[in-house]
N, C-alpha and C. Protein backbone atom coordinates (compact mmCIF):
# COMPACT_ATOMS: atom_id res chain seq x y z
N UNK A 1 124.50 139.18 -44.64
CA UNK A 1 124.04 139.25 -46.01
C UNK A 1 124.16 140.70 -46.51
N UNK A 2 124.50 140.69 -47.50
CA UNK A 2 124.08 142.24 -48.05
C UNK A 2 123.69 142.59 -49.91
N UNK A 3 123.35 143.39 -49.90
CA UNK A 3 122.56 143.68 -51.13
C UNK A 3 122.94 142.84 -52.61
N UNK A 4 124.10 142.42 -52.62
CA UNK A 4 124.50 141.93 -53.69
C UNK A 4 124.15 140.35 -53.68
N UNK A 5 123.59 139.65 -52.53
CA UNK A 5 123.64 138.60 -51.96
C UNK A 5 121.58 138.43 -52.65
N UNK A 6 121.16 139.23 -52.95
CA UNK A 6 119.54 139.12 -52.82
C UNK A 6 119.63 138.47 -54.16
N UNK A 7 118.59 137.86 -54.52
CA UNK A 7 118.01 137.27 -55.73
C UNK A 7 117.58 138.61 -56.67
N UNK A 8 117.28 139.36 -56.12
CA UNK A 8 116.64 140.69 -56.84
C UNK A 8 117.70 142.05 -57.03
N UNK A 9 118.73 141.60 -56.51
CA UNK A 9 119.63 142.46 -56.84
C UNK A 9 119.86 143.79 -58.03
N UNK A 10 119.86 143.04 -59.02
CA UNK A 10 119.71 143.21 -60.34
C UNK A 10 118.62 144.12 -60.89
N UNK A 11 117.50 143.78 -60.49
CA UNK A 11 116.40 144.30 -60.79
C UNK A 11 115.38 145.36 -60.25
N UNK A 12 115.83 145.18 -59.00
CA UNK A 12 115.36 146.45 -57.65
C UNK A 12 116.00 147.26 -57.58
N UNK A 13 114.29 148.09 -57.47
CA UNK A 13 114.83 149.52 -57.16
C UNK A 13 114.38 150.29 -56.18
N UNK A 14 113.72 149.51 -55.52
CA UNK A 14 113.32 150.16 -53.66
C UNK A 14 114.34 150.57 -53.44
N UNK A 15 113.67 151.83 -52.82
CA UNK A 15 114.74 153.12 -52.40
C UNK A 15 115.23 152.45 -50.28
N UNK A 16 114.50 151.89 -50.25
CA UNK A 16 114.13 151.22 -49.05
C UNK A 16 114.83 149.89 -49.02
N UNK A 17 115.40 149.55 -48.46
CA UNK A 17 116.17 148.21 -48.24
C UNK A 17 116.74 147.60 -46.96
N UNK A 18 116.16 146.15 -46.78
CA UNK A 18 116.29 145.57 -45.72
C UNK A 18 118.07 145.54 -45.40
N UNK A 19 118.31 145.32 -46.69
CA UNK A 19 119.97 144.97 -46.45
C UNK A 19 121.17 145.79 -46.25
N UNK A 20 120.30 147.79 -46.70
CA UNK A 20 121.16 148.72 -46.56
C UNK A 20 120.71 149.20 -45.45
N UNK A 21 121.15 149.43 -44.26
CA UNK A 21 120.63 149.69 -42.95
C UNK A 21 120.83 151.37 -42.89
N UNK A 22 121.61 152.09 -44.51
CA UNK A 22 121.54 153.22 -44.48
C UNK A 22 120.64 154.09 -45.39
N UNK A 23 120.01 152.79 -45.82
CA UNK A 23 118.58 153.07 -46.43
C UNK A 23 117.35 153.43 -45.64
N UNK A 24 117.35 152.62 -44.36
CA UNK A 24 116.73 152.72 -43.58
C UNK A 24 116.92 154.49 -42.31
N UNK A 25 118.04 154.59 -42.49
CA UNK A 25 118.46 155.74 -41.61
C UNK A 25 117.87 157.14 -42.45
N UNK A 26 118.32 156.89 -43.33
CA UNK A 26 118.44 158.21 -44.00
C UNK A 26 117.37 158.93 -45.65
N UNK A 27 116.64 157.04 -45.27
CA UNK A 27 115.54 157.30 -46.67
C UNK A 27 114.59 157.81 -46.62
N UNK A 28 113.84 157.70 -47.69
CA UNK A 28 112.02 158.06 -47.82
C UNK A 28 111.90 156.89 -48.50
N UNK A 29 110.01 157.29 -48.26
CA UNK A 29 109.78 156.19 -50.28
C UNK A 29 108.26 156.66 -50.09
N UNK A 30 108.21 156.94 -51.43
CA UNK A 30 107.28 157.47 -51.74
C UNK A 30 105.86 156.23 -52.27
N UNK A 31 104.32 156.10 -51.82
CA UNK A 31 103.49 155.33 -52.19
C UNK A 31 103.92 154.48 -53.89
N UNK A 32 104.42 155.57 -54.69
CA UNK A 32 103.91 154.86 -55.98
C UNK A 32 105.48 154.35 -56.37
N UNK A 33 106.51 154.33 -55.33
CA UNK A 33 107.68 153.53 -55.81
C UNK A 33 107.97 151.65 -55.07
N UNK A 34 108.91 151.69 -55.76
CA UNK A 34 108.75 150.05 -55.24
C UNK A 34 109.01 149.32 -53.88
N UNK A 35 108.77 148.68 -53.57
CA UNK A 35 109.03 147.53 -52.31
C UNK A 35 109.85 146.57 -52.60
N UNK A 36 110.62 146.10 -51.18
CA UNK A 36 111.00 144.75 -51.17
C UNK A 36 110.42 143.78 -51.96
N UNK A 37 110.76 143.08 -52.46
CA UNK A 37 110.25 141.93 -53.32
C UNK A 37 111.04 140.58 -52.73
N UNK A 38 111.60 140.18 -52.12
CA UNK A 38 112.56 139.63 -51.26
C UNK A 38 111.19 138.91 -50.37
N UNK A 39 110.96 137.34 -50.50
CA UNK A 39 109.64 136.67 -49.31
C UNK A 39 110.85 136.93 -47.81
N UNK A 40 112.06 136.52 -48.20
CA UNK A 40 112.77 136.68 -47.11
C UNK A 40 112.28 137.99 -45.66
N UNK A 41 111.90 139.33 -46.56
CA UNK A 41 111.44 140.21 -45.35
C UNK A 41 109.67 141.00 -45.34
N UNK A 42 109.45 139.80 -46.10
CA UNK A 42 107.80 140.12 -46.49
C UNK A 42 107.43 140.27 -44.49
N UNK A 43 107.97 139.91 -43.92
CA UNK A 43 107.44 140.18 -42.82
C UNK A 43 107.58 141.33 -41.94
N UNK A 44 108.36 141.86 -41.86
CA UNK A 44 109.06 142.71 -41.39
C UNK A 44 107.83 144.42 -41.61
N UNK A 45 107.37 144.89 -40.53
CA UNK A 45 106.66 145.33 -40.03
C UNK A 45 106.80 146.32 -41.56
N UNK A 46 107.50 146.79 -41.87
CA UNK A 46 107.83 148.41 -42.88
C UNK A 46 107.40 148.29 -44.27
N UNK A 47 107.52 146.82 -44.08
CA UNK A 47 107.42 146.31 -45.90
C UNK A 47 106.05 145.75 -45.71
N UNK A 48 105.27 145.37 -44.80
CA UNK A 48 103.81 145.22 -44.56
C UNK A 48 103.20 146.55 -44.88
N UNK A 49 103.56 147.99 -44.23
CA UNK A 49 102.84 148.61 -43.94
C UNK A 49 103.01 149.60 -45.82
N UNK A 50 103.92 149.24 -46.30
CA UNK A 50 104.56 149.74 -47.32
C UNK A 50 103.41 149.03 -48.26
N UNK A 51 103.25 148.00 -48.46
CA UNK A 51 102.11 147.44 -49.54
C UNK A 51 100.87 148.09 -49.10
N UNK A 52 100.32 148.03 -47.62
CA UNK A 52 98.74 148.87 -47.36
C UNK A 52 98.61 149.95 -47.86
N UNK A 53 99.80 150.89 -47.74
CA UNK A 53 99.92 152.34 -48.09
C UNK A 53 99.72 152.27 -49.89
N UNK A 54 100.88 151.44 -50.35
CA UNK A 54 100.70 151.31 -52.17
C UNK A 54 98.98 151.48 -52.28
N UNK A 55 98.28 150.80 -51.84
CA UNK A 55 97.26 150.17 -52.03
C UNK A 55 96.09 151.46 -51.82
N UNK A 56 96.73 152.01 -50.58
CA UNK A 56 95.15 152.68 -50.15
C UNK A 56 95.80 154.33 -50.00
N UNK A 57 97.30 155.09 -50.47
CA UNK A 57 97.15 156.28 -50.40
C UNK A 57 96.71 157.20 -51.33
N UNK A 58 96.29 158.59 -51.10
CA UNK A 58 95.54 159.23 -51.88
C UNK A 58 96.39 160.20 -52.38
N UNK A 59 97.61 160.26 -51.99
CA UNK A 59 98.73 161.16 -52.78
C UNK A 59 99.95 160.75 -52.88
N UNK A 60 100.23 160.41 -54.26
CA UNK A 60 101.88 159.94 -54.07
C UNK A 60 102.77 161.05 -54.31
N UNK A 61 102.34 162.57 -54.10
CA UNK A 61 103.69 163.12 -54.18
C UNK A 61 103.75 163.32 -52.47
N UNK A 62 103.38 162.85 -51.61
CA UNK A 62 103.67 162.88 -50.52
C UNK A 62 104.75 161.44 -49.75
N UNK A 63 105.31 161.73 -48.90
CA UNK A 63 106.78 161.03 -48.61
C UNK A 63 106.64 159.63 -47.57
N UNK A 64 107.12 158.97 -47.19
CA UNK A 64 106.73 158.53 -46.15
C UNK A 64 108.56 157.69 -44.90
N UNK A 65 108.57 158.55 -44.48
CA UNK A 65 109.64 158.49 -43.46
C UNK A 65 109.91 156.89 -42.84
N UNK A 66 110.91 156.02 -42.62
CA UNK A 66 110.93 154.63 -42.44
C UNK A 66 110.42 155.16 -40.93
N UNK A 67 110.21 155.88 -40.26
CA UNK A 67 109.41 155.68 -38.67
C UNK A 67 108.26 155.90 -38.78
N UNK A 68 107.45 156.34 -39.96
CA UNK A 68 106.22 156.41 -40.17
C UNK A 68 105.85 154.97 -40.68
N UNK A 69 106.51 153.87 -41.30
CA UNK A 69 106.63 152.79 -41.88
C UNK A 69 106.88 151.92 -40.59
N UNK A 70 107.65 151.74 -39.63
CA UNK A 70 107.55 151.20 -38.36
C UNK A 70 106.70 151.13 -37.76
N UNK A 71 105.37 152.06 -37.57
CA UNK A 71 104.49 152.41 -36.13
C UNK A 71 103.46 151.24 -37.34
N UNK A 72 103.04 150.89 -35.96
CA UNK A 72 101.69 149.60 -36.41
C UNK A 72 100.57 149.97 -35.92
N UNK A 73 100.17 150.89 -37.12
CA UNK A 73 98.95 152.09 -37.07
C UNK A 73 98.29 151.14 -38.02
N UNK A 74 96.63 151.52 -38.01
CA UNK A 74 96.13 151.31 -39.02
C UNK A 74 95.95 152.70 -40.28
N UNK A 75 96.41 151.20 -41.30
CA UNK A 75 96.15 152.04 -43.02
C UNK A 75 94.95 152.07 -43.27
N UNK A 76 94.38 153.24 -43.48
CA UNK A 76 93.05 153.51 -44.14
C UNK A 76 93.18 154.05 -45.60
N UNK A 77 92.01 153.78 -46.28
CA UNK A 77 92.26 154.69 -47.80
C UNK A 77 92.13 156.19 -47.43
N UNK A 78 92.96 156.82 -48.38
CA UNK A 78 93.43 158.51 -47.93
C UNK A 78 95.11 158.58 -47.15
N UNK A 79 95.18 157.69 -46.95
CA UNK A 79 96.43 158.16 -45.87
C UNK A 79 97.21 158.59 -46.43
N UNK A 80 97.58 160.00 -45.63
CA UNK A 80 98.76 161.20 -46.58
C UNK A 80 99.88 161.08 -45.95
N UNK A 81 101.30 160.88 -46.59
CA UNK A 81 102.20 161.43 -46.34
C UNK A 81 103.09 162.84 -45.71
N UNK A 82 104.43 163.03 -46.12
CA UNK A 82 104.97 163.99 -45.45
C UNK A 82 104.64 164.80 -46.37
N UNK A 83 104.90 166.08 -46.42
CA UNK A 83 105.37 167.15 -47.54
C UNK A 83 106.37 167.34 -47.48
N UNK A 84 106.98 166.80 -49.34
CA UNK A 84 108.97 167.32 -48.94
C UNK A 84 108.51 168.75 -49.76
N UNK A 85 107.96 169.55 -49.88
CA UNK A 85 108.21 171.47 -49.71
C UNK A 85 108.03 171.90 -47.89
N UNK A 86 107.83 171.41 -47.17
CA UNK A 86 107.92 171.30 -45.56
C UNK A 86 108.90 171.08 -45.45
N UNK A 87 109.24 171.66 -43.73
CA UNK A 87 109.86 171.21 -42.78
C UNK A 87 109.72 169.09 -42.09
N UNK A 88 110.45 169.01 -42.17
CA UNK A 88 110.31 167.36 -42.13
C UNK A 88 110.09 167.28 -40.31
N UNK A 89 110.60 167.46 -39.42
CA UNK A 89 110.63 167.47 -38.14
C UNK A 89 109.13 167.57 -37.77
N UNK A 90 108.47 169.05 -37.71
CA UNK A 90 107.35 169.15 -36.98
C UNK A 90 106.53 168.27 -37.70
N UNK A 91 106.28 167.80 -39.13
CA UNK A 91 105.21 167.33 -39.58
C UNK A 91 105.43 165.96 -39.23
N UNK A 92 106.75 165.10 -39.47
CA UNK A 92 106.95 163.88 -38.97
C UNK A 92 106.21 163.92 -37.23
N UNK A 93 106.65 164.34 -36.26
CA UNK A 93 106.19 164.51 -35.29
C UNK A 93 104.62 164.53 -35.04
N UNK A 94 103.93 165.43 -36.26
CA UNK A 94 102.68 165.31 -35.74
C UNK A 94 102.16 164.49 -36.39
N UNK A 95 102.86 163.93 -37.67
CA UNK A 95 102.34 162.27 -37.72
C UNK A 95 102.20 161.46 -36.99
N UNK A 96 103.47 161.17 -36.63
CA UNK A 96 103.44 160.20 -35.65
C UNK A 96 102.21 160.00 -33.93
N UNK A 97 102.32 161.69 -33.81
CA UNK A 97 101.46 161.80 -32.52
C UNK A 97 99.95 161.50 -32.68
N UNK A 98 99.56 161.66 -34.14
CA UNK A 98 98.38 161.21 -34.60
C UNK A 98 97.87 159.86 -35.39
N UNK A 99 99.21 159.04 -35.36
CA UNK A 99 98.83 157.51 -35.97
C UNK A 99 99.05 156.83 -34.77
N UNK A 100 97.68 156.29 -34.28
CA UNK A 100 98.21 155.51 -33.02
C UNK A 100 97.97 154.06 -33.16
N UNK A 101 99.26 153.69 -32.50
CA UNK A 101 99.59 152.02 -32.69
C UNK A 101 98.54 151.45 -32.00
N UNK A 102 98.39 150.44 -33.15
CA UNK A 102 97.14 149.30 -33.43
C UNK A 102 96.96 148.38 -31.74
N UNK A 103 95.38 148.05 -31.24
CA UNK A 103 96.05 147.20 -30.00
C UNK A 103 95.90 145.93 -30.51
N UNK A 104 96.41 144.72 -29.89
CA UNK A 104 96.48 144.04 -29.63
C UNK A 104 94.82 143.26 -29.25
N UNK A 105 94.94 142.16 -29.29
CA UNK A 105 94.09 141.32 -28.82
C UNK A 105 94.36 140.99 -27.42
N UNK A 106 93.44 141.13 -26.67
CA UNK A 106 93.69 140.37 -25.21
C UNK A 106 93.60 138.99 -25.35
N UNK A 107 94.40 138.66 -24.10
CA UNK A 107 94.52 136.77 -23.89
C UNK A 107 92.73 136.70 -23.96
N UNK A 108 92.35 137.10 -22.93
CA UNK A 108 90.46 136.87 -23.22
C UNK A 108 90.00 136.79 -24.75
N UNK A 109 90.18 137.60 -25.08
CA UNK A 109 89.54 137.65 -26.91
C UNK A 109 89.87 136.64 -27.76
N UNK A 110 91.44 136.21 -27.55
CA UNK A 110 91.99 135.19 -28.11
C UNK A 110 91.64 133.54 -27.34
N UNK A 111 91.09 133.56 -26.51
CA UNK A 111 90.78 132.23 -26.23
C UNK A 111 89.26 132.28 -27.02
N UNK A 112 88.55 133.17 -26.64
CA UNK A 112 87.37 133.41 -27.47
C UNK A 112 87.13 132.82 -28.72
N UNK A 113 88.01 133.53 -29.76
CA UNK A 113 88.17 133.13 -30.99
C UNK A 113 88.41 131.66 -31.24
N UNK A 114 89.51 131.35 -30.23
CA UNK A 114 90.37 129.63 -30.53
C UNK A 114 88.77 129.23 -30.06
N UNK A 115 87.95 129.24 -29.64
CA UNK A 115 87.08 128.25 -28.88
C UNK A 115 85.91 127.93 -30.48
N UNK A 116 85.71 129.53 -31.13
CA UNK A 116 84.96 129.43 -31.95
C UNK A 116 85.10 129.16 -33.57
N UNK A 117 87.12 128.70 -33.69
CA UNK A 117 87.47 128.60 -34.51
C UNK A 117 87.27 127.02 -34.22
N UNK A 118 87.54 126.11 -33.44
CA UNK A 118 87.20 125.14 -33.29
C UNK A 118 85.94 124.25 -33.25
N UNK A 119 85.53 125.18 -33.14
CA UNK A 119 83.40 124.76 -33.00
C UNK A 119 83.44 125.09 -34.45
N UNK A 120 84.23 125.44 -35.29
CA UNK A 120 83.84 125.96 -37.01
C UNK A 120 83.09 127.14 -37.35
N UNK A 121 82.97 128.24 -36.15
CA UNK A 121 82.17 129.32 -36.18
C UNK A 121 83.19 130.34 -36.00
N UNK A 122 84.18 130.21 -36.87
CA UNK A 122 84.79 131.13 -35.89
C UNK A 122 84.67 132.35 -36.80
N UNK A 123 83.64 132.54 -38.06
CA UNK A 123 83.41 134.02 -38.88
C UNK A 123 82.29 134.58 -38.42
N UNK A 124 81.40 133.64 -36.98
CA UNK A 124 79.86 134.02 -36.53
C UNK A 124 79.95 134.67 -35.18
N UNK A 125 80.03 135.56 -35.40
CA UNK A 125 79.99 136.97 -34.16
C UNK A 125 79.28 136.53 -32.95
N UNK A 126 77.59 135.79 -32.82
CA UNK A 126 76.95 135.48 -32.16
C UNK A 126 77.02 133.69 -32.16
N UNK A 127 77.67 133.33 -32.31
CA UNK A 127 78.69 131.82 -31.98
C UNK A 127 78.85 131.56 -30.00
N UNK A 128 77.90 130.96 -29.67
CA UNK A 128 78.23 130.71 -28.16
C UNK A 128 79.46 130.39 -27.67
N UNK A 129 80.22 131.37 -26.48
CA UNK A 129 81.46 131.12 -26.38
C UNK A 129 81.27 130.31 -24.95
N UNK A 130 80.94 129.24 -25.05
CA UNK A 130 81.22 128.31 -23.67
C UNK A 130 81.03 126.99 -23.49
């Protein structure tokens, strides 16, 4: 597939694009510009983390690098970008060393839940798990 192939072709202007893989190499995108609009890659880890950020950053003249958009960190409100009057290297770097990827649920936690989603409790913290 490629860009001319999207329904949104026409109308988009994400600097960011699933379909230009040299968008992805060589881009930015900044909080207050646009996203995929495409349900086709609503999933896709970059364009998730791309709407949290719209939502909750506290500076849009700051940048945000597609490997800062990859890591499956949690978005908090405030979250700052790069500085493009910086050096891009060291600050990307100490982004990254300081957003640490989200864990996972253990198999334990997740049977947990299935047990108390099934009993219909599964929003009650103190819900007997046995």
């Amino acid at each position: 597939m490629i860009p001319a192939d999207c329904r949104f072709n026409e109308s988009c202007s994400a600097p960011l694009c699933p379909l230009e893989p040299t968008s992805l190499e060589r881009g930015i995108w900044y909080p207050d510009e646009e996203i995929c609009q495409s349900r086709r890659f609503n999933s896709l880890v970059w364009v998730r983390q791309q709407g949290k950020i719209a939502k909750c950053a506290s500076r849009m003249d700051r940048y945000f690098h597609p490997l800062m958009l990859q890591k499956r960190c949690t978005v908090k409100p405030g979250i700052v970008g790069l500085d493009p009057d910086q050096e891009e290297g060291p600050q990307l770097q100490r982004w990254l060393d300081g957003h640490q990827e989200r864990k996972g649920l253990s198999e334990a936690q997740k049977v947990i839940l299935r047990k108390r989603a099934k009993a219909g409790h599964f929003w009650d913290k103190r819900a007997k798990d046995g």
